[in-house]
PDB file of N, CA and C in Angstrom:
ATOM      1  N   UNK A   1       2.293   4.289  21.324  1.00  0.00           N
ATOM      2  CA  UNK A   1       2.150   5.216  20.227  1.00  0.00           C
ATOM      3  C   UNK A   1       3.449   5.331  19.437  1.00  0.00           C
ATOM      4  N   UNK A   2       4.392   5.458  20.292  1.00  0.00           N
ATOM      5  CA  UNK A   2       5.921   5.260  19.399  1.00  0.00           C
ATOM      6  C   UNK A   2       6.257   3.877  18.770  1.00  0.00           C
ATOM      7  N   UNK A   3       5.685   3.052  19.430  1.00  0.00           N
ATOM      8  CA  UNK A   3       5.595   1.813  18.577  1.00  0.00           C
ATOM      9  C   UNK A   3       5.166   1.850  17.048  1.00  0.00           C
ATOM     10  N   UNK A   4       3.832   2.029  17.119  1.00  0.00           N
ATOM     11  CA  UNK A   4       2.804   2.597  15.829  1.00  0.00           C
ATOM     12  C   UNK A   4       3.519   3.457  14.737  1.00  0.00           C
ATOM     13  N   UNK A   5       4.315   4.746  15.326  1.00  0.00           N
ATOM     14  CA  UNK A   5       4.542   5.302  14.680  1.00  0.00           C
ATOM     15  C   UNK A   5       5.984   4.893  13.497  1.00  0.00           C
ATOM     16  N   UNK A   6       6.984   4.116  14.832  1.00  0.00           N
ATOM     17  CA  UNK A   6       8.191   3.177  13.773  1.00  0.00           C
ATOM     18  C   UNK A   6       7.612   2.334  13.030  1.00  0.00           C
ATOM     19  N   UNK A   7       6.731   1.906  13.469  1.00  0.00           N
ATOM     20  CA  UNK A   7       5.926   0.397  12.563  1.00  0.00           C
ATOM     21  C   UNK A   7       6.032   1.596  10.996  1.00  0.00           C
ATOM     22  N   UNK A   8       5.139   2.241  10.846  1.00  0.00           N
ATOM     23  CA  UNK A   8       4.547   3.310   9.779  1.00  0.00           C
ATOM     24  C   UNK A   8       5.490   3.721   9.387  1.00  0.00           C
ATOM     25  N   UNK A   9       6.785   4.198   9.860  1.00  0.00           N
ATOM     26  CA  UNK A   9       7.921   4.451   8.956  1.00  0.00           C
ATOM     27  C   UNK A   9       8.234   3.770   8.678  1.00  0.00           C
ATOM     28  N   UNK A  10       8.565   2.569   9.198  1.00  0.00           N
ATOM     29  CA  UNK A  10       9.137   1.219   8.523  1.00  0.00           C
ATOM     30  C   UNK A  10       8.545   0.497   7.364  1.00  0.00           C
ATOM     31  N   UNK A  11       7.263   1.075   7.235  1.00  0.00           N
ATOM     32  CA  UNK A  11       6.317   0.699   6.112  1.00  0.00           C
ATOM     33  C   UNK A  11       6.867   1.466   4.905  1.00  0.00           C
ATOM     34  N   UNK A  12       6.917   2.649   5.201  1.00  0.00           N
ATOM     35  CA  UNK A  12       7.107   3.690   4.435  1.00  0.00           C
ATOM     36  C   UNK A  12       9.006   3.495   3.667  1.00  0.00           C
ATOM     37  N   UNK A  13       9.752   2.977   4.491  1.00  0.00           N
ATOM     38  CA  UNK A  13      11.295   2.948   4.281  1.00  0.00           C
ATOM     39  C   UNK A  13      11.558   1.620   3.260  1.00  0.00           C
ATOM     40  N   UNK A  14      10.739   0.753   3.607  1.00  0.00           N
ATOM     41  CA  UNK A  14      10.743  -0.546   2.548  1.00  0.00           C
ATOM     42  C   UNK A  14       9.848  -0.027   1.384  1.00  0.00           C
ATOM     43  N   UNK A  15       8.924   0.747   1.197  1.00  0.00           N
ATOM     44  CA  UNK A  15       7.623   1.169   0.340  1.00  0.00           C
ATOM     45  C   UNK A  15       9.664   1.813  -0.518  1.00  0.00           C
ATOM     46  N   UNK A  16       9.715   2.601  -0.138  1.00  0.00           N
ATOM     47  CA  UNK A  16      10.822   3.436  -0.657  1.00  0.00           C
ATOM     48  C   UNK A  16      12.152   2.654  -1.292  1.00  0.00           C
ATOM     49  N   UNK A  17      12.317   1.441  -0.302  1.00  0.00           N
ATOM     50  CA  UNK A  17      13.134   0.658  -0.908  1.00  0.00           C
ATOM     51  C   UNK A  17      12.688  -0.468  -2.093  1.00  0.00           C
ATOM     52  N   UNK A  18      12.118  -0.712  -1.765  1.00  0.00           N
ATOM     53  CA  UNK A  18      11.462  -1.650  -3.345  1.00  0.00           C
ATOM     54  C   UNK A  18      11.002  -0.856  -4.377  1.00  0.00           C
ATOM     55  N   UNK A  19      10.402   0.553  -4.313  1.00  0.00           N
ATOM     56  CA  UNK A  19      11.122   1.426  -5.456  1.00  0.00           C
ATOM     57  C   UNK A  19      12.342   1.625  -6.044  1.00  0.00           C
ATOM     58  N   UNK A  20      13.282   2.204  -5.310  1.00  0.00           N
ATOM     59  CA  UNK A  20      14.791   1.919  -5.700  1.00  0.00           C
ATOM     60  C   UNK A  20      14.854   0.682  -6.467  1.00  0.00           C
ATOM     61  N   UNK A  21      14.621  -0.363  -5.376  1.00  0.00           N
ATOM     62  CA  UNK A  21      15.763  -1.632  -6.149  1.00  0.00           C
ATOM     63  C   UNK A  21      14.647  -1.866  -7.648  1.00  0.00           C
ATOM     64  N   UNK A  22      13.437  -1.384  -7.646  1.00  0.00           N
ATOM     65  CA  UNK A  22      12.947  -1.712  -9.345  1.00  0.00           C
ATOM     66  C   UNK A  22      13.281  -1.043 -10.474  1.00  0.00           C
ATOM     67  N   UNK A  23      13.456   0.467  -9.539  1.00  0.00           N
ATOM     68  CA  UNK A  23      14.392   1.478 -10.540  1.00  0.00           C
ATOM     69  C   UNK A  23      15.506   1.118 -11.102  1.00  0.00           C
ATOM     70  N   UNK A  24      16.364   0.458 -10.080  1.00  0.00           N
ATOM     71  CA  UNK A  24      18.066   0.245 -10.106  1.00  0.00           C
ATOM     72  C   UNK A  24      18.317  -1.071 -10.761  1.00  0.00           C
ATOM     73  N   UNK A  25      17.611  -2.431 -10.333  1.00  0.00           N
ATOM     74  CA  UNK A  25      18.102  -3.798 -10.867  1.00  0.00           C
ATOM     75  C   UNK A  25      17.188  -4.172 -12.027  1.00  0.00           C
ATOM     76  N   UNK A  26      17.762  -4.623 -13.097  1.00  0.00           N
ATOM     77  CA  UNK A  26      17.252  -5.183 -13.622  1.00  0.00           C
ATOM     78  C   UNK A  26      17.011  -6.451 -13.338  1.00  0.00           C
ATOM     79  N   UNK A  27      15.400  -6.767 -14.117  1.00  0.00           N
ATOM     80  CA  UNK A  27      14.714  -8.040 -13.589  1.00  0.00           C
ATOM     81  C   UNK A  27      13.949  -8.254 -12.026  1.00  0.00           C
ATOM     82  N   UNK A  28      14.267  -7.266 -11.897  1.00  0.00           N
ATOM     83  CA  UNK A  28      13.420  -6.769 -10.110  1.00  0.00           C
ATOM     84  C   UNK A  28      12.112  -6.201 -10.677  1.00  0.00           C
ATOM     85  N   UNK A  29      11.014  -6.957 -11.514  1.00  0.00           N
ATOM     86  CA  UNK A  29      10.361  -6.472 -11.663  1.00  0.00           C
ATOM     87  C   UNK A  29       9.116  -6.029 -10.711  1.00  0.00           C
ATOM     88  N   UNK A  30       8.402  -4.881 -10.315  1.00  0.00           N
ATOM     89  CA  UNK A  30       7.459  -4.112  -9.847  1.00  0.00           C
ATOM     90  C   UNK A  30       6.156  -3.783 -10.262  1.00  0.00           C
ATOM     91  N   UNK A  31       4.992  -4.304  -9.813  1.00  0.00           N
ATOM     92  CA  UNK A  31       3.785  -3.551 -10.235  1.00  0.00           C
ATOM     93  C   UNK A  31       3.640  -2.537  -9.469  1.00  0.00           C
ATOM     94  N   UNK A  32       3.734  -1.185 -10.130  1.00  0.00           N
ATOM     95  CA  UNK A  32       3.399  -0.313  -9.496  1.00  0.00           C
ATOM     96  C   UNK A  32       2.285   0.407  -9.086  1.00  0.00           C
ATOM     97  N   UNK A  33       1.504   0.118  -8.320  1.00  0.00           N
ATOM     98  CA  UNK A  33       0.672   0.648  -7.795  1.00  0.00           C
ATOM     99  C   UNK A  33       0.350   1.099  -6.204  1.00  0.00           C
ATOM    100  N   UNK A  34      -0.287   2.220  -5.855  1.00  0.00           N
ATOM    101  CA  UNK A  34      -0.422   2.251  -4.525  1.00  0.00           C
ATOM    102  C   UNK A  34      -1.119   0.895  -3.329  1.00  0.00           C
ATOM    103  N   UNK A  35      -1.680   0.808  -4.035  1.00  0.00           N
ATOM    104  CA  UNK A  35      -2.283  -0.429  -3.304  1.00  0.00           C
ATOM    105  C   UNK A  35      -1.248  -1.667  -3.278  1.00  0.00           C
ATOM    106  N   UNK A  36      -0.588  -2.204  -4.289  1.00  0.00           N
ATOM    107  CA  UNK A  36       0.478  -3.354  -4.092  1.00  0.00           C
ATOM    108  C   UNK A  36       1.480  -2.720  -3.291  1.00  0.00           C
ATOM    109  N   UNK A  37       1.883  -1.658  -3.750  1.00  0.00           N
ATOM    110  CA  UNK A  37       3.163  -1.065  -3.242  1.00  0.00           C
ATOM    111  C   UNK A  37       3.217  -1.282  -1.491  1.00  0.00           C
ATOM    112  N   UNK A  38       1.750  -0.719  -0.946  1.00  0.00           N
ATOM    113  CA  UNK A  38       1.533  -0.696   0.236  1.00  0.00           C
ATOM    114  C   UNK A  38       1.573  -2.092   0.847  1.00  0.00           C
ATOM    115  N   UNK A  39       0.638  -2.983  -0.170  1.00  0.00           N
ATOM    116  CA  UNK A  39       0.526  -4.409   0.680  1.00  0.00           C
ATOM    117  C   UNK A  39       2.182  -5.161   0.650  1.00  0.00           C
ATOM    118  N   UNK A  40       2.624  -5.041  -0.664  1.00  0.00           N
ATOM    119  CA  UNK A  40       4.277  -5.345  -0.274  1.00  0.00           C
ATOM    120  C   UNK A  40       4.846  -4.570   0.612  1.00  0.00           C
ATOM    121  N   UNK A  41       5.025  -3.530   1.144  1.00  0.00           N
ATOM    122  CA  UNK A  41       6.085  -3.267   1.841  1.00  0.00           C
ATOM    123  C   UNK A  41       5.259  -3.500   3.446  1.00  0.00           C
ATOM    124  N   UNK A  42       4.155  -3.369   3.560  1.00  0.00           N
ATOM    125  CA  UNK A  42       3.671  -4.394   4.848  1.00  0.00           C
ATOM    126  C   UNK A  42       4.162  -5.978   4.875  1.00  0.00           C
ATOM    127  N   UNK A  43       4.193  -6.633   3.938  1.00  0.00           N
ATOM    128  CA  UNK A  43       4.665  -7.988   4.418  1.00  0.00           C
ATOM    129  C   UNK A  43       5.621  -7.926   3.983  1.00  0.00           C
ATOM    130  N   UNK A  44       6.568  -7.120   3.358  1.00  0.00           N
ATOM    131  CA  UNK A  44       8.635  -6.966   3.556  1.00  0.00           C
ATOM    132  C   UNK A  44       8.939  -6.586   5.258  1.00  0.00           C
ATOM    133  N   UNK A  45       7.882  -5.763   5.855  1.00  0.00           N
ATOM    134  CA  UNK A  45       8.111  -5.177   7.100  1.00  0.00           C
ATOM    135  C   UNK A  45       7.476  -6.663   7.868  1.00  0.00           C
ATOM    136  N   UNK A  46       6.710  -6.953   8.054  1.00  0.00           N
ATOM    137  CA  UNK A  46       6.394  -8.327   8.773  1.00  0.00           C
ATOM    138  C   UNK A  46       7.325  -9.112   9.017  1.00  0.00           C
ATOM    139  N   UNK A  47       7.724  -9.386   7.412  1.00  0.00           N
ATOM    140  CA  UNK A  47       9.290 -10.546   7.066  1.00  0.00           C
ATOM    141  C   UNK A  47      10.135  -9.921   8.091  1.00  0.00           C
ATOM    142  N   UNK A  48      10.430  -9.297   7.736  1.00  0.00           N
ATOM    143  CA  UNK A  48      11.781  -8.512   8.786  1.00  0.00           C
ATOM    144  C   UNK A  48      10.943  -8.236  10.318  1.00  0.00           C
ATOM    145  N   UNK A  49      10.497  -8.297  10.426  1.00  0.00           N
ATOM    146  CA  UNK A  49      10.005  -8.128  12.081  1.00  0.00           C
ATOM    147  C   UNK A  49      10.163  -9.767  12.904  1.00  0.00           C
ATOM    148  N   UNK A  50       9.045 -10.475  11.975  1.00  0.00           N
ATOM    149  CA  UNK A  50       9.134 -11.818  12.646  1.00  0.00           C
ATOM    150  C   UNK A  50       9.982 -12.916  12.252  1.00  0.00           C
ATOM    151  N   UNK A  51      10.333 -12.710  10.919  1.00  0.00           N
ATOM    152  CA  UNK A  51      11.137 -14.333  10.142  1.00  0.00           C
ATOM    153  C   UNK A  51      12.959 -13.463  10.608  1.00  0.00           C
ATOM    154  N   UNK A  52      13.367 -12.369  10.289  1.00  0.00           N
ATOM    155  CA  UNK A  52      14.878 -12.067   9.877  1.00  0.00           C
ATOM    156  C   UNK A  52      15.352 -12.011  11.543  1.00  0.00           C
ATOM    157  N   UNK A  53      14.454 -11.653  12.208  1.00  0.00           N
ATOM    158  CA  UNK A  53      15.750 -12.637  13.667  1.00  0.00           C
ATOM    159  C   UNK A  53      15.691 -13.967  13.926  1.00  0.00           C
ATOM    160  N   UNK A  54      14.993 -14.460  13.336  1.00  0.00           N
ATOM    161  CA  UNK A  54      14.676 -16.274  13.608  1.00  0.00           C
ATOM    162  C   UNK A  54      15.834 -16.770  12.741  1.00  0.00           C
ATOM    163  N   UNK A  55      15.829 -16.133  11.439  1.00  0.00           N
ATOM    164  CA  UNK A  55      16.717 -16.435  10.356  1.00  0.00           C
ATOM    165  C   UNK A  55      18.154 -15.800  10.534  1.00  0.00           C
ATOM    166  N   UNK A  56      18.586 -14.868  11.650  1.00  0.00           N
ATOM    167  CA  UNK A  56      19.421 -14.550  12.162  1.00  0.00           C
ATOM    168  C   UNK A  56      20.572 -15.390  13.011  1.00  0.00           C
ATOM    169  N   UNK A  57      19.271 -15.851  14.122  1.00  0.00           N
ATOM    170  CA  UNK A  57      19.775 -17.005  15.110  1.00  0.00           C
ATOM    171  C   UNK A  57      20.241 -17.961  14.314  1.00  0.00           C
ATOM    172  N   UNK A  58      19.465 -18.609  13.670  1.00  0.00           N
ATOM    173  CA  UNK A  58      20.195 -20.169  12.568  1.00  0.00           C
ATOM    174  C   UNK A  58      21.301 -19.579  11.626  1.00  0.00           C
ATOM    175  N   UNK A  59      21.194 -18.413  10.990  1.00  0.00           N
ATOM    176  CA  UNK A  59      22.439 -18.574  10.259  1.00  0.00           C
ATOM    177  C   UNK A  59      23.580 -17.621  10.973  1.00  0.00           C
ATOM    178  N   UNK A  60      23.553 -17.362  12.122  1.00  0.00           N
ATOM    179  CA  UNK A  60      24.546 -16.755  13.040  1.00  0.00           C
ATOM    180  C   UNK A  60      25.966 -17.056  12.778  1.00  0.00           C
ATOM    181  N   UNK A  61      26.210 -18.494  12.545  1.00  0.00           N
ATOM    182  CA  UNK A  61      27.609 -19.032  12.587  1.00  0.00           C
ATOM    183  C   UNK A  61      27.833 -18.304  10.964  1.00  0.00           C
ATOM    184  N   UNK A  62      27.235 -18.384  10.330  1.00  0.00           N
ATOM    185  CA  UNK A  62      27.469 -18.382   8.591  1.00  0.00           C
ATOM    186  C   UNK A  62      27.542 -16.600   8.865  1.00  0.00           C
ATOM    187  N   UNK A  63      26.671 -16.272   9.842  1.00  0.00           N
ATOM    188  CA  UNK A  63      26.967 -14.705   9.607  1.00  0.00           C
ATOM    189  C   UNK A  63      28.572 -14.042   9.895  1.00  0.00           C
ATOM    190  N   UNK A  64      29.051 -14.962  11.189  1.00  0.00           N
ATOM    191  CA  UNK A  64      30.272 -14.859  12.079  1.00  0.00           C
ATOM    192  C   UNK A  64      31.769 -14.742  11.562  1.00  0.00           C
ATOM    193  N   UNK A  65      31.234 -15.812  10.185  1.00  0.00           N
ATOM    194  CA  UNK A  65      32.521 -16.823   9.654  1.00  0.00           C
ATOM    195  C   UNK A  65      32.534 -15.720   8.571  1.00  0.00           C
ATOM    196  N   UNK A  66      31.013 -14.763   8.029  1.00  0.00           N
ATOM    197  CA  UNK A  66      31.675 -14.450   6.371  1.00  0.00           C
ATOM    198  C   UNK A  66      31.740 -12.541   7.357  1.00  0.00           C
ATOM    199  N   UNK A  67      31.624 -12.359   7.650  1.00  0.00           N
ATOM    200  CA  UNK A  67      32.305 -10.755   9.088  1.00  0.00           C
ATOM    201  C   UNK A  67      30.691  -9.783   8.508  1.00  0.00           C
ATOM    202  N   UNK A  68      29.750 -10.899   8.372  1.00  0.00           N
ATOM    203  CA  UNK A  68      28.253 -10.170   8.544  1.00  0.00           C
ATOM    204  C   UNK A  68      27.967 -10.185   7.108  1.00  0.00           C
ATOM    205  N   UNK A  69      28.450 -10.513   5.896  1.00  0.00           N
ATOM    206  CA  UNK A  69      28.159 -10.684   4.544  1.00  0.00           C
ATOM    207  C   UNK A  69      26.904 -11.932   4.692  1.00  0.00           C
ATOM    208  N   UNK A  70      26.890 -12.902   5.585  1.00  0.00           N
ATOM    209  CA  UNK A  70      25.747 -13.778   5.207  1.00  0.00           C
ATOM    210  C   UNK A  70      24.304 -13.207   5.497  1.00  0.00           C
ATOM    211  N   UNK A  71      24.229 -11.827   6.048  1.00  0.00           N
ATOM    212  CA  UNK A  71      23.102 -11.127   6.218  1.00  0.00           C
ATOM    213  C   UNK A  71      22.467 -10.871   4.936  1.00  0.00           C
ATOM    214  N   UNK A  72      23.233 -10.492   3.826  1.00  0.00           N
ATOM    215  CA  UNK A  72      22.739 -10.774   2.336  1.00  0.00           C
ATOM    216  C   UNK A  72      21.893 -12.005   1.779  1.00  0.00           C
ATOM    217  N   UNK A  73      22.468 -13.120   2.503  1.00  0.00           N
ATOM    218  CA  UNK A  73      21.655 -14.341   2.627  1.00  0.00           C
ATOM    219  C   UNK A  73      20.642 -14.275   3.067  1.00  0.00           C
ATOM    220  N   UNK A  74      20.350 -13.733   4.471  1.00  0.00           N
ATOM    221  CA  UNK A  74      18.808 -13.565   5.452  1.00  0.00           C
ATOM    222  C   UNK A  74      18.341 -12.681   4.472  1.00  0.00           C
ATOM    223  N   UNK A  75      18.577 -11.362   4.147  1.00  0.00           N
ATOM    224  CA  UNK A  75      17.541 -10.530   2.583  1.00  0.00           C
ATOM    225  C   UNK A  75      17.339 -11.197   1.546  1.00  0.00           C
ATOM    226  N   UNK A  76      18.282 -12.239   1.190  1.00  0.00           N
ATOM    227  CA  UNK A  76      17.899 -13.002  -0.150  1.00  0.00           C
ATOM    228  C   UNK A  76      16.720 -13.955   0.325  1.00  0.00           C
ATOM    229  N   UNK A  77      16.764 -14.752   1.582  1.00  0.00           N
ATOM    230  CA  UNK A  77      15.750 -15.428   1.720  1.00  0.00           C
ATOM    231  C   UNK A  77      14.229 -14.585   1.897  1.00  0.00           C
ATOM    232  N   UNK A  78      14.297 -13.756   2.460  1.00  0.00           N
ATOM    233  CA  UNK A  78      12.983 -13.095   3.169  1.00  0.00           C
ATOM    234  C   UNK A  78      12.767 -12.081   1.555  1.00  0.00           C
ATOM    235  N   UNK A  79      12.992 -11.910   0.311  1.00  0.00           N
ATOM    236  CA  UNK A  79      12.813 -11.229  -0.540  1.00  0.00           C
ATOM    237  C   UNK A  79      12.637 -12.529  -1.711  1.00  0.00           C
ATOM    238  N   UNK A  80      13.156 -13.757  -1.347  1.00  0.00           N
ATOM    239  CA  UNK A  80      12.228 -14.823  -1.950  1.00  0.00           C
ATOM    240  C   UNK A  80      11.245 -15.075  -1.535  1.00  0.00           C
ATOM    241  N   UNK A  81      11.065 -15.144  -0.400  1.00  0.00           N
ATOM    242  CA  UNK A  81       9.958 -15.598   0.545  1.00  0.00           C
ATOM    243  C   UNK A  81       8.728 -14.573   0.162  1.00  0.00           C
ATOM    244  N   UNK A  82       9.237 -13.417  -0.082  1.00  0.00           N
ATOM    245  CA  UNK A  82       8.205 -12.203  -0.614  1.00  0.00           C
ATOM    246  C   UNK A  82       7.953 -12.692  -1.667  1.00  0.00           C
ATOM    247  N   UNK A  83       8.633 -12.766  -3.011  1.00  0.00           N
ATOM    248  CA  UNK A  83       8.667 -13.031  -4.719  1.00  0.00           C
ATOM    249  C   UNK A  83       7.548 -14.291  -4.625  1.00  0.00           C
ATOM    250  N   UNK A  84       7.600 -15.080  -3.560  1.00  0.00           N
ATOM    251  CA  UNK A  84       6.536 -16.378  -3.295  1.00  0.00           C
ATOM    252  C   UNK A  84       5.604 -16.340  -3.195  1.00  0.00           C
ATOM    253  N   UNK A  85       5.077 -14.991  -2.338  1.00  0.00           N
ATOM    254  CA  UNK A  85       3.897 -14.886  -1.571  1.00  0.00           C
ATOM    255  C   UNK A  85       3.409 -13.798  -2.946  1.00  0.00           C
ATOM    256  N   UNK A  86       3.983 -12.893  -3.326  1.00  0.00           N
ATOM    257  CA  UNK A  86       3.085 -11.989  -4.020  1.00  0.00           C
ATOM    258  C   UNK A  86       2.984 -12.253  -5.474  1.00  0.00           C
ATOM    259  N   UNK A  87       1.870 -11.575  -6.721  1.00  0.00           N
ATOM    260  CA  UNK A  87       2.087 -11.724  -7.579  1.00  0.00           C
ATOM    261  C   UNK A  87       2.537 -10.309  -8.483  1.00  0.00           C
ATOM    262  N   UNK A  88       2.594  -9.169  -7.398  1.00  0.00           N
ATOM    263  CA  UNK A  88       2.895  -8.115  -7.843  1.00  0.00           C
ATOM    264  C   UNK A  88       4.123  -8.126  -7.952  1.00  0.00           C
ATOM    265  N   UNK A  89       5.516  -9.059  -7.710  1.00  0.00           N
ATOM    266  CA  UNK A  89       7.119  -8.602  -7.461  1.00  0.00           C
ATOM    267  C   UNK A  89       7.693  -9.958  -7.981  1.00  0.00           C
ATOM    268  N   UNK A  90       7.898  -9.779  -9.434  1.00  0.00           N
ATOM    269  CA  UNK A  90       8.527 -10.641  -9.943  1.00  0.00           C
ATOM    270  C   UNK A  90      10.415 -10.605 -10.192  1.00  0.00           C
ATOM    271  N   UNK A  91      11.015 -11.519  -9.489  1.00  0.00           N
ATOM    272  CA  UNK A  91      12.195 -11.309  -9.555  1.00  0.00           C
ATOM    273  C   UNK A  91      12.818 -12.127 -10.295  1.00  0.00           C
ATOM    274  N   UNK A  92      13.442 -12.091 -11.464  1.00  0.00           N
ATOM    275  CA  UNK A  92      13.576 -12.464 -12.725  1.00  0.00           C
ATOM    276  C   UNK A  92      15.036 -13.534 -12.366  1.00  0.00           C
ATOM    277  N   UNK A  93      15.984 -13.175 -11.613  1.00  0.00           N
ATOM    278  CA  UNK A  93      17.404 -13.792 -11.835  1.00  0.00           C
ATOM    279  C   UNK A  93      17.974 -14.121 -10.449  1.00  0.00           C
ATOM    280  N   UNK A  94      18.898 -14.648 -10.132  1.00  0.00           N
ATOM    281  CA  UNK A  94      19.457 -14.535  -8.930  1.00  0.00           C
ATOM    282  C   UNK A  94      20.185 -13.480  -8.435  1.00  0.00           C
ATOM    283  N   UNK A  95      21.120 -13.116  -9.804  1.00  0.00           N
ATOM    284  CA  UNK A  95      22.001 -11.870 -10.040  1.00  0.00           C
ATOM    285  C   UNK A  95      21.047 -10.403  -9.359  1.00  0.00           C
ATOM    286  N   UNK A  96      19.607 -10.851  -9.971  1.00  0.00           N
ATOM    287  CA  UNK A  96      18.658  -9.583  -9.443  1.00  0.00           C
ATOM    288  C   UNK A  96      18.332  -9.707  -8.222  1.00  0.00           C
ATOM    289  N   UNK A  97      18.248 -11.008  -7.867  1.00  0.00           N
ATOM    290  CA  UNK A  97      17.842 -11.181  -6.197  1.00  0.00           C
ATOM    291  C   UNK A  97      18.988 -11.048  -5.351  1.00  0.00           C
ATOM    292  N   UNK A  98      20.148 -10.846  -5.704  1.00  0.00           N
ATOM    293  CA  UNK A  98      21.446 -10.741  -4.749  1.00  0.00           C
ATOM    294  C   UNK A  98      21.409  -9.307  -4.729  1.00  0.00           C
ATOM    295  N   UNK A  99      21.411  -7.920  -6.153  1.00  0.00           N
ATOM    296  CA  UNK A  99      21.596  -6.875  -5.903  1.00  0.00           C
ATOM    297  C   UNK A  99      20.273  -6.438  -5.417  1.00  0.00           C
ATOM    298  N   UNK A 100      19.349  -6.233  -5.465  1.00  0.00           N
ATOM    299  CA  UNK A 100      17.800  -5.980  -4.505  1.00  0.00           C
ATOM    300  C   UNK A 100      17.896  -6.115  -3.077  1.00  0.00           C
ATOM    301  N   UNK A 101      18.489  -7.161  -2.888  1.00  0.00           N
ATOM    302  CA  UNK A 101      18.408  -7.648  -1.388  1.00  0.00           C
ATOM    303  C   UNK A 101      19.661  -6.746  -0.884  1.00  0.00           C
ATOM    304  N   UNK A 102      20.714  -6.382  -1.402  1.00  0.00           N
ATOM    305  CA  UNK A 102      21.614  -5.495  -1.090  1.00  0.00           C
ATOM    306  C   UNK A 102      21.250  -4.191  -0.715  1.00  0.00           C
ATOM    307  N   UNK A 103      20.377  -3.822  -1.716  1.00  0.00           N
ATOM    308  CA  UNK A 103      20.171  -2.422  -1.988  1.00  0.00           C
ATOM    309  C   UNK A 103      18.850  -2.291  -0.992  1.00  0.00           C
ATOM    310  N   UNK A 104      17.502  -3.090  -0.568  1.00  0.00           N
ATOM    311  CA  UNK A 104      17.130  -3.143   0.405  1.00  0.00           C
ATOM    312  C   UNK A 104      17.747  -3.423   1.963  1.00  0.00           C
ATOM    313  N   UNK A 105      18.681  -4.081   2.082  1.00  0.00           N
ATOM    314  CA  UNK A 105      19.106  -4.561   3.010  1.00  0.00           C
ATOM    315  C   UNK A 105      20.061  -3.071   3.622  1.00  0.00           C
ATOM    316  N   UNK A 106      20.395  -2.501   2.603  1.00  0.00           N
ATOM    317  CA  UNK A 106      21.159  -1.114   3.178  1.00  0.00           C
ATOM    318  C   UNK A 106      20.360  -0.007   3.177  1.00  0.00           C
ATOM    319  N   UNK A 107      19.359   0.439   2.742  1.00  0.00           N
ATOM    320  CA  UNK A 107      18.381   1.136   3.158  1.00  0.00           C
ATOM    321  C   UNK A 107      18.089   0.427   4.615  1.00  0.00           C
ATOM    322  N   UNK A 108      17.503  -0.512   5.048  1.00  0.00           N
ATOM    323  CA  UNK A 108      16.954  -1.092   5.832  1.00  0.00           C
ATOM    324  C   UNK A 108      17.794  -0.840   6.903  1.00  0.00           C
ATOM    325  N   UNK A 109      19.532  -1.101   6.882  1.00  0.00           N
ATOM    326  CA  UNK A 109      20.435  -0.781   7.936  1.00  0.00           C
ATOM    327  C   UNK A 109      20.477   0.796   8.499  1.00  0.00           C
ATOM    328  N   UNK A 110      20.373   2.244   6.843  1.00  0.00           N
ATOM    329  CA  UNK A 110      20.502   3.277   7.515  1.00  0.00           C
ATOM    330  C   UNK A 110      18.939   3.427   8.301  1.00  0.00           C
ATOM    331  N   UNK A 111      18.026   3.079   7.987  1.00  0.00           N
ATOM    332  CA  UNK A 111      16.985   3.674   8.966  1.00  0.00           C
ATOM    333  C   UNK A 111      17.589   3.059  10.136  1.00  0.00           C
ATOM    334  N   UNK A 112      17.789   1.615  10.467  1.00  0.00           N
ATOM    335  CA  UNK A 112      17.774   1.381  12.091  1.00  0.00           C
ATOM    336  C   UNK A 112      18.578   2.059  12.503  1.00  0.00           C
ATOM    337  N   UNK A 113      20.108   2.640  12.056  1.00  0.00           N
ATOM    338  CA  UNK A 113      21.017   3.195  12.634  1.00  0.00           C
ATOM    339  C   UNK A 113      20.087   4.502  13.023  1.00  0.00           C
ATOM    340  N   UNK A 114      19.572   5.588  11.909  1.00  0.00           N
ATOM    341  CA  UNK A 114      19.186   6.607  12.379  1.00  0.00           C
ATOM    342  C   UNK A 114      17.689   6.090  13.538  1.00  0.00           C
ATOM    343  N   UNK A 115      17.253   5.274  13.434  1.00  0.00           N
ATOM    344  CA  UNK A 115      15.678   5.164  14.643  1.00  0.00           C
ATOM    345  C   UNK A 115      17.211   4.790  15.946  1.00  0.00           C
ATOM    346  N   UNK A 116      18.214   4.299  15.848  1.00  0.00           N
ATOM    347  CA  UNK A 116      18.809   4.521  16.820  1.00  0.00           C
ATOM    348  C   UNK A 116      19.497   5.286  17.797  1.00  0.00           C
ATOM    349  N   UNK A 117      19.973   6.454  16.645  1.00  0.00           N
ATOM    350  CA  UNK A 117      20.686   7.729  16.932  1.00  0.00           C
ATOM    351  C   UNK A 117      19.730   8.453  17.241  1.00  0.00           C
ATOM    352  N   UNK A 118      18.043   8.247  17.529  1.00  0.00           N
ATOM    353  CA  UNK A 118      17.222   9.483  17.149  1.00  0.00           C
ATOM    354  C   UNK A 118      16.907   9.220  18.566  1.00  0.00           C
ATOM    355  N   UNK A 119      17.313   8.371  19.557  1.00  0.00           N
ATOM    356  CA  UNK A 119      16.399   7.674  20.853  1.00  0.00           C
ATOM    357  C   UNK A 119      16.964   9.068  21.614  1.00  0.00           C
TER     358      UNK A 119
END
């Protein structure tokens, strides 16, 4: 049941973060609707469940060498990998796909810290 229930915030924390970054970056464009909103931030939460430790392990050394900056890399890939799959999240630039993936990627860090502090 505590499983279920992080899953559902975690839905909810990316739902929240891909608001932001459409608010904040330009060219991060967003269809906004409840229904996309929901089905994107289910497969941003998937991405990050099953692909961003796989994509962790392989770029480990690149993570090591830049003192955890290549983690921007693992969000840039898994937020292309999204821009691929959907037709609701058009990301216009690279410039937009580097600050998005930032600005998700640090939302994404304070929840785990707090689901960590909360055990």
């Amino acid at each position: 049941m505590r499983f279920v229930i992080k899953l559902l915030f975690a839905i909810a924390i990316n739902a929240a973060a891909l608001l932001v970054a459409a608010y904040v970056v330009n060219g991060f464009n967003l269809e906004i609707s409840v229904e996309s909103l929901i089905f994107l931030s289910v497969i941003l939460t998937a991405l990050n469940f099953f692909l961003k430790p796989i994509l962790k392990l392989i770029l480990g050394p690149l993570i090591f060498l830049t003192l955890g900056l290549g983690l921007i890399l693992v969000n840039m890939i898994i937020l292309y990998i999204l821009d691929s799959i959907s037709q609701n999240l058009i990301i216009g630039s690279i410039s937009a796909l580097i600050y998005s993936s930032i600005i998700i990627g640090l939302v994404n860090f304070v929840f785990h810290f707090a689901m960590k502090e909360s055990r």
